[in-house]
PDB file of N, CA and C in Angstrom:
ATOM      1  N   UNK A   1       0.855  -1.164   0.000  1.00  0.00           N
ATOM      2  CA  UNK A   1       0.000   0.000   0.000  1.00  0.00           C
ATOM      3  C   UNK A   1       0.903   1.229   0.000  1.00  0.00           C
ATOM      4  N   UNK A   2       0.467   2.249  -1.099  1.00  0.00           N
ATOM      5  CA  UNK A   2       1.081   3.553  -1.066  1.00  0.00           C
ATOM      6  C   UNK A   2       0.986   4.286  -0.328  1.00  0.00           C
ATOM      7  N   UNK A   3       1.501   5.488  -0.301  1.00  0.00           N
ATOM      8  CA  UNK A   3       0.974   6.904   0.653  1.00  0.00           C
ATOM      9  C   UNK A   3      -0.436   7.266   0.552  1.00  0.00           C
ATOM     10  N   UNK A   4      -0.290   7.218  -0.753  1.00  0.00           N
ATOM     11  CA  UNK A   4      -1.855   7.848  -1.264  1.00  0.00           C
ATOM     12  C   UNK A   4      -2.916   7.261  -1.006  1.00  0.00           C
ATOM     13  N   UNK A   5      -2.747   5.624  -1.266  1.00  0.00           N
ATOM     14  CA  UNK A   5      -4.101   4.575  -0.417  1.00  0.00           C
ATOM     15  C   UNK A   5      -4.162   4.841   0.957  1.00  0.00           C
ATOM     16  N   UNK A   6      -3.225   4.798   1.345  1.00  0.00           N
ATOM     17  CA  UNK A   6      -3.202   5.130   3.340  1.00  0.00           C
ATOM     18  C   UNK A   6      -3.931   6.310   3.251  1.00  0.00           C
ATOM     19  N   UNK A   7      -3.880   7.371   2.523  1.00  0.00           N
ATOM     20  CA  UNK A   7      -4.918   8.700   2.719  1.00  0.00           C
ATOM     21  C   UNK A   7      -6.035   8.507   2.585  1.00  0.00           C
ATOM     22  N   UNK A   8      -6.507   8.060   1.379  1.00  0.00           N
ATOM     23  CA  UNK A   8      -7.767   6.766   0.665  1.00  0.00           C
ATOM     24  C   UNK A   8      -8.560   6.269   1.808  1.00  0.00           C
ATOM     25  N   UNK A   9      -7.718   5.178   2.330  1.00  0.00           N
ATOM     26  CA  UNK A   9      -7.831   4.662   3.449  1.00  0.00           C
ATOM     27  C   UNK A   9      -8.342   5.594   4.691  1.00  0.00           C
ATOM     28  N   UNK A  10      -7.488   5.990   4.905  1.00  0.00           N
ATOM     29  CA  UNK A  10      -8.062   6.779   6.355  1.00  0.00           C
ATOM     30  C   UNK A  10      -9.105   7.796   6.447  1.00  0.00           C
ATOM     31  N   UNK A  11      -9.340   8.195   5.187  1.00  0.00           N
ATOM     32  CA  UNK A  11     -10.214   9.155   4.670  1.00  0.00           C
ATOM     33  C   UNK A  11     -11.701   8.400   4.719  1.00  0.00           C
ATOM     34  N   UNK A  12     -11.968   7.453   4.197  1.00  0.00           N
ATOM     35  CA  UNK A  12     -12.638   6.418   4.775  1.00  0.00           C
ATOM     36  C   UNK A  12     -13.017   6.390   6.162  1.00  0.00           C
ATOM     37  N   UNK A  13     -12.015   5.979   7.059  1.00  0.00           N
ATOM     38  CA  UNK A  13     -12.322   5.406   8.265  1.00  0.00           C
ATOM     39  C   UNK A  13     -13.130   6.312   9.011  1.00  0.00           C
ATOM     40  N   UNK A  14     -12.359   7.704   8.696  1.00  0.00           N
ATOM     41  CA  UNK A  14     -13.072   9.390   9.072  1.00  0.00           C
ATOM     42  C   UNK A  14     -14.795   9.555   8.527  1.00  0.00           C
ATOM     43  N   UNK A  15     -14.960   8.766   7.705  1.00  0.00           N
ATOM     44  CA  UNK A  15     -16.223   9.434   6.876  1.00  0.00           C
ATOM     45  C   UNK A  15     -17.046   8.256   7.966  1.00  0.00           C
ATOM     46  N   UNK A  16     -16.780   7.394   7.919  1.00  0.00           N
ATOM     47  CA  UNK A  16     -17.111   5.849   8.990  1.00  0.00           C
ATOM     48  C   UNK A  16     -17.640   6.511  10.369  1.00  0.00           C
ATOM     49  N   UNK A  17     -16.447   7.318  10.632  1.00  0.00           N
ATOM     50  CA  UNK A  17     -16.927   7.873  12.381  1.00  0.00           C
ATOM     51  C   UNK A  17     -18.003   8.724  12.116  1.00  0.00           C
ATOM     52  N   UNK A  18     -17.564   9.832  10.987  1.00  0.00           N
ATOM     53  CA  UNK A  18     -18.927  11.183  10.865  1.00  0.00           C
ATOM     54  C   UNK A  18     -20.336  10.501  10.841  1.00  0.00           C
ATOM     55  N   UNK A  19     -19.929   8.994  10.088  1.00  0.00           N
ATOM     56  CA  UNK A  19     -21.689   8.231   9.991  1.00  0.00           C
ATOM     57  C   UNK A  19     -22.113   8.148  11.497  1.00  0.00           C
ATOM     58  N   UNK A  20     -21.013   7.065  11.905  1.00  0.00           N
ATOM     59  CA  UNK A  20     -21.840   6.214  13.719  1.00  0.00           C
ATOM     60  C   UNK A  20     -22.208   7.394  14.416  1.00  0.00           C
ATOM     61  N   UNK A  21     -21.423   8.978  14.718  1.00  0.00           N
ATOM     62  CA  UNK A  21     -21.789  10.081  15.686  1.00  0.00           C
ATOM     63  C   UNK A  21     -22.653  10.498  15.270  1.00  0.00           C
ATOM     64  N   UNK A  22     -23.148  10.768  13.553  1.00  0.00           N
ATOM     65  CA  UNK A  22     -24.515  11.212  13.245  1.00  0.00           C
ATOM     66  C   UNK A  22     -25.913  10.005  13.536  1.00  0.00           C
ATOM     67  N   UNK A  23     -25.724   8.786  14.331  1.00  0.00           N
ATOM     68  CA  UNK A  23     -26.506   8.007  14.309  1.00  0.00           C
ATOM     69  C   UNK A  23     -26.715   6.765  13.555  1.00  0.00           C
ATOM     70  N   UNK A  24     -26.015   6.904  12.187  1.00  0.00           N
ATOM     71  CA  UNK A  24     -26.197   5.881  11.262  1.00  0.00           C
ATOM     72  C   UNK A  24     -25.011   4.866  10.817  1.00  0.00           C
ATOM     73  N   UNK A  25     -25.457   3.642  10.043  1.00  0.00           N
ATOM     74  CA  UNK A  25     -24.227   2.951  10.127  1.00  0.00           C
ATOM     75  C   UNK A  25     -22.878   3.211   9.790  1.00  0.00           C
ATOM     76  N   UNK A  26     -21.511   2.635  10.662  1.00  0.00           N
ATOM     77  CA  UNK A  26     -20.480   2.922  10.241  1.00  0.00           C
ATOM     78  C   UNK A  26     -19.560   2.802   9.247  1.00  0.00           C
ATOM     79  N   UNK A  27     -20.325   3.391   7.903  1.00  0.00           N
ATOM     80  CA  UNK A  27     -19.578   3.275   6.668  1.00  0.00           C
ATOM     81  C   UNK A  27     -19.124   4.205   5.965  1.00  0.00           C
ATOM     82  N   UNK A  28     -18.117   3.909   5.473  1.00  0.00           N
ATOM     83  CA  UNK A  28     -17.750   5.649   4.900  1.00  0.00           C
ATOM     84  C   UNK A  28     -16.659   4.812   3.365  1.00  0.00           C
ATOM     85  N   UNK A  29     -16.582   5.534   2.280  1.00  0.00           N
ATOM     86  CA  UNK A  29     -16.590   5.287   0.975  1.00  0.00           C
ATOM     87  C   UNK A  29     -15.594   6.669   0.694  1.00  0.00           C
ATOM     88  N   UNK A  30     -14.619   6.020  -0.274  1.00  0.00           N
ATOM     89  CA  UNK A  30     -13.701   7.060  -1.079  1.00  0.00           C
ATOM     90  C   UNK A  30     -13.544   5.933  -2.375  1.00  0.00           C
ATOM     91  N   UNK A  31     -14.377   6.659  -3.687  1.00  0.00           N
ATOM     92  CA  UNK A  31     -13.972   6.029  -4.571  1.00  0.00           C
ATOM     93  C   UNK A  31     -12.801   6.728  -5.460  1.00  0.00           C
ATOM     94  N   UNK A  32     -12.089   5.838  -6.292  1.00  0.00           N
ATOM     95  CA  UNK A  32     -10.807   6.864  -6.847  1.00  0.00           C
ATOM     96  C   UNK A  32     -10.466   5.751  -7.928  1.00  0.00           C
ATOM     97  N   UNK A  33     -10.066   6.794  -9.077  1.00  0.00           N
ATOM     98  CA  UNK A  33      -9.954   6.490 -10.389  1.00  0.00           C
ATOM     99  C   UNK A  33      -9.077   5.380 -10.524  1.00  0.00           C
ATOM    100  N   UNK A  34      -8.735   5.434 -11.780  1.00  0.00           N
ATOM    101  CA  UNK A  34      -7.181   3.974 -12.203  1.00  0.00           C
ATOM    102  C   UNK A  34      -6.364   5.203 -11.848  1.00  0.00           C
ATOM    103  N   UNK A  35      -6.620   6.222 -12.168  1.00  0.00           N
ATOM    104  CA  UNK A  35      -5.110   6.599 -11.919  1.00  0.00           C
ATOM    105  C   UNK A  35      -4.856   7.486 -10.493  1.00  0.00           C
ATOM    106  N   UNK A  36      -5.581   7.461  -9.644  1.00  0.00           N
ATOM    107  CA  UNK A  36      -5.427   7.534  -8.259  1.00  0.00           C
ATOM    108  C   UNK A  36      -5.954   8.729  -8.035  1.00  0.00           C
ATOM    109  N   UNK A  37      -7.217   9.585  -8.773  1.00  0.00           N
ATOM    110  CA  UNK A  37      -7.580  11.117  -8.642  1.00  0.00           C
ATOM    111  C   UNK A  37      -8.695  10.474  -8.003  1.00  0.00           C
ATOM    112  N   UNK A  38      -9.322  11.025  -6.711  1.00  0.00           N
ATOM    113  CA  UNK A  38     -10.436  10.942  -6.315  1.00  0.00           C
ATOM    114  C   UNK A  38     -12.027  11.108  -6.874  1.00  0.00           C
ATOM    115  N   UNK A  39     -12.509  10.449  -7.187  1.00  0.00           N
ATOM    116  CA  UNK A  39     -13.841  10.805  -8.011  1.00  0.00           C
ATOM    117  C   UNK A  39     -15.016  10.980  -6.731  1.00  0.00           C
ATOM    118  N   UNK A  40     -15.537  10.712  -5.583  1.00  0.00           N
ATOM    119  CA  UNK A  40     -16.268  10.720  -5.112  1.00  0.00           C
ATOM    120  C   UNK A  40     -16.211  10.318  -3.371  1.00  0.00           C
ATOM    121  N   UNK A  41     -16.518  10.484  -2.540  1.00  0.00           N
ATOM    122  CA  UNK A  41     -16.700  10.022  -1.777  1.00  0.00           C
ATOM    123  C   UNK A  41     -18.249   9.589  -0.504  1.00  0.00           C
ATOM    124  N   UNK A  42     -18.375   9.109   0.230  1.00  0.00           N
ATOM    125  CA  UNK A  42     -19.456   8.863   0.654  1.00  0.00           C
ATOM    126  C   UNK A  42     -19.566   8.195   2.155  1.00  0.00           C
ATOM    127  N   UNK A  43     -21.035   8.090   2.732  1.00  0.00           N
ATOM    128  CA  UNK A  43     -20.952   7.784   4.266  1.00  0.00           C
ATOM    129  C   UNK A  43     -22.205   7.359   4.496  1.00  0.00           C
TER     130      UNK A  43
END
């Protein structure tokens, strides 16, 4: 795993917490291109 997935990654885990403290399940989503530009993210 690169630098950039570990950001990917943790960026995620962050969107995960903003869900469970707003009440709802703990999921959180960073989708990202082939070539590693972020297209979207989600929670």
């Amino acid at each position: 795993m690169n630098g950039q997935e570990l950001t990917y990654l943790n960026r995620a885990i962050e969107l995960a917490e903003e869900a469970l403290e707003a009440g709802d399940e703990p999921f959180g989503s960073v989708l990202v291109s082939a070539e590693g530009g972020r297209v979207g993210r989600g929670s």
